[in-house]
Protein backbone atom coordinates (compact mmCIF):
# COMPACT_ATOMS: atom_id res chain seq x y z
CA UNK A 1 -7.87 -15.29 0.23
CA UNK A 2 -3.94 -13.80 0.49
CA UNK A 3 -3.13 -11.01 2.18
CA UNK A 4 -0.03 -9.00 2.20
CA UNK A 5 1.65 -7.67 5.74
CA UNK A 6 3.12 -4.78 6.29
CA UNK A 7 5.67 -4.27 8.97
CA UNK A 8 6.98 -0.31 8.97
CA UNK A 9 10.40 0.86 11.08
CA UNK A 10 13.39 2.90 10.46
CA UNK A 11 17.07 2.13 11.73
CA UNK A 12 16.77 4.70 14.45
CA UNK A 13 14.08 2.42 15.80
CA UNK A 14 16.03 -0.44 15.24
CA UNK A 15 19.11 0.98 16.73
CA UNK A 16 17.26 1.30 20.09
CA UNK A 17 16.87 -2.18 20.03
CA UNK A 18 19.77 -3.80 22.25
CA UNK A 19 21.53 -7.19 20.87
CA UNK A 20 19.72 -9.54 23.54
CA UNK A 21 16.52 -8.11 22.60
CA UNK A 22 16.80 -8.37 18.62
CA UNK A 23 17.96 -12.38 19.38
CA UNK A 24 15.15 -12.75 21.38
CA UNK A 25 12.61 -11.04 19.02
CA UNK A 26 14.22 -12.75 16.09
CA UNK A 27 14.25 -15.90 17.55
CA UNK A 28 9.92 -15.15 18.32
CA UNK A 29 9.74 -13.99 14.74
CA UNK A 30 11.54 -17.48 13.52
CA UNK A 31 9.29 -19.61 15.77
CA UNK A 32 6.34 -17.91 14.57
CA UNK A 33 7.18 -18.26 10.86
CA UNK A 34 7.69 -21.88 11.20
CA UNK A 35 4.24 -22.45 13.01
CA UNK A 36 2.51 -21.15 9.87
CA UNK A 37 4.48 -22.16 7.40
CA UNK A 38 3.64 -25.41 8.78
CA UNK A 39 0.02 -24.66 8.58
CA UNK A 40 0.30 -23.77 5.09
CA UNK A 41 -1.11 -19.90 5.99
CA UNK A 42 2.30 -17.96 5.41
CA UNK A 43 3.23 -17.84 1.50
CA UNK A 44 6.49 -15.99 2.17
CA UNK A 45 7.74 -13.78 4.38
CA UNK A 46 10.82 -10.96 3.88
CA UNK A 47 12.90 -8.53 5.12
CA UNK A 48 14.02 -5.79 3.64
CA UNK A 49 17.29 -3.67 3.20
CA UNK A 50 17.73 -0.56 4.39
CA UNK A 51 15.92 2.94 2.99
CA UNK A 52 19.45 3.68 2.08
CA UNK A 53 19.28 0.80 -0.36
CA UNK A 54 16.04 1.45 -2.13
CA UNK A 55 16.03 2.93 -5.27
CA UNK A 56 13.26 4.31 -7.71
CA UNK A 57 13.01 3.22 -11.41
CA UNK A 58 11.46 4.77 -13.67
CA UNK A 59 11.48 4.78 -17.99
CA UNK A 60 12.32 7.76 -19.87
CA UNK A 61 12.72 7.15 -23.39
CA UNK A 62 12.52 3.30 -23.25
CA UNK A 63 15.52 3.11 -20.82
CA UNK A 64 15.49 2.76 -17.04
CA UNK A 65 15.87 6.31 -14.82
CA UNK A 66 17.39 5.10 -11.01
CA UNK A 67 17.17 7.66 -8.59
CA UNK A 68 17.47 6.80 -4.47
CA UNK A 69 14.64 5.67 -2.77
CA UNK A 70 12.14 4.80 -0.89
CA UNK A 71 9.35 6.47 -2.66
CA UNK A 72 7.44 8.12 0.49
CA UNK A 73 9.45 10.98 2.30
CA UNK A 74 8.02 9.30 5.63
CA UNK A 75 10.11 9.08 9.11
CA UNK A 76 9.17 4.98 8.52
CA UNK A 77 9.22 2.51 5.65
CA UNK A 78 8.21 -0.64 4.58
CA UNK A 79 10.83 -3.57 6.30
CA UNK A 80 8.79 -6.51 6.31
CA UNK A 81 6.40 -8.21 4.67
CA UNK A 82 4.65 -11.24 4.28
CA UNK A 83 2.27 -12.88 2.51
CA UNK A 84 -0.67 -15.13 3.72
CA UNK A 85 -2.95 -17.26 2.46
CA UNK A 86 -5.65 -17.54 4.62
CA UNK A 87 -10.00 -18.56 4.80
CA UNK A 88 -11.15 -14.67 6.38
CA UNK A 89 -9.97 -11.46 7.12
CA UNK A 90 -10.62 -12.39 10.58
CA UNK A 91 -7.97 -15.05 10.50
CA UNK A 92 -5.84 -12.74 8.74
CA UNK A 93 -6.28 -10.13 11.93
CA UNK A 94 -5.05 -13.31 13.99
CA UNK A 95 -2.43 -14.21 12.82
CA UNK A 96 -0.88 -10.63 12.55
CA UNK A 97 -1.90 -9.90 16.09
CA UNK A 98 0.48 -12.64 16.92
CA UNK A 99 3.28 -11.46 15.23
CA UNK A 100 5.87 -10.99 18.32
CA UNK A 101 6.36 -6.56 17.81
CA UNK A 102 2.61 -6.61 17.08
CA UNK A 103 2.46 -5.66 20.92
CA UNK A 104 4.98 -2.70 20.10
CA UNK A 105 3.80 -1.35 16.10
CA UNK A 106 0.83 -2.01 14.57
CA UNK A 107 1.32 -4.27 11.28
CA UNK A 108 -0.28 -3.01 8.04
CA UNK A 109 -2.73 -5.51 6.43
CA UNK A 110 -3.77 -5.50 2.88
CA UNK A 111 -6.07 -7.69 0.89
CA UNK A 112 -4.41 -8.50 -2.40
CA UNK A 113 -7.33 -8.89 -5.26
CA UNK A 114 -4.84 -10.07 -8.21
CA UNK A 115 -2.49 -12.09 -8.90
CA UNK A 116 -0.12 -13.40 -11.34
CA UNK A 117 -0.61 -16.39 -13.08
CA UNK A 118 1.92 -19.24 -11.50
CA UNK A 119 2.29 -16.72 -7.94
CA UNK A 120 2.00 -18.80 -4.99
């Protein structure tokens, strides 16, 4: 069963975090990809841009309508995620709980229920 991962923050969050402790983190985050890419459980994994980057599309009229983003007027928004493939929910849970700022923000998990046809 896949799962999708949520990982939520803003830049003021991010800010706070000092330059040895975003190599460090990163460096946790890159070891821990690698261990399940290797077991074949993580699909993908992203980050994403900045809320100052996201736009909305919409179509009026047949033609795409762009206005700035993110969707949510929220303090946080969405700038991870990744994608597992995986036997249980339970080993889901695990593998999130090790993610290295699962000790710091809780991580978002979602069951996905369809998928494209030639989606990993």
């Amino acid at each position: 069963m896949k799962y999708l991962a949520l990982i939520y923050g803003n830049q003021e969050k991010w800010d706070s975090i000092s330059p040895e402790e975003f190599a460090e983190v990163a460096a946790k985050q890159d070891a821990f990809n690698a261990k399940y890419q290797a077991t074949g459980e993580l699909l993908a994994a992203y980050g994403l841009g900045s809320e100052a980057t996201a736009r909305l599309v919409r179509r009026e009229n047949g033609a795409p309508v762009v206005t700035d983003g993110p969707y949510l007027e929220t303090k946080e928004y969405i700038g991870s995620l990744y994608l597992l493939d995986v036997e249980s929910a339970e080993r889901a849970q695990e593998i999130v709980a090790e993610m290295p700022m699962s000790d710091r923000d809780p991580v978002e998990l979602w069951p996905v229920l369809h998928q494209a046809p030639g989606s990993p």
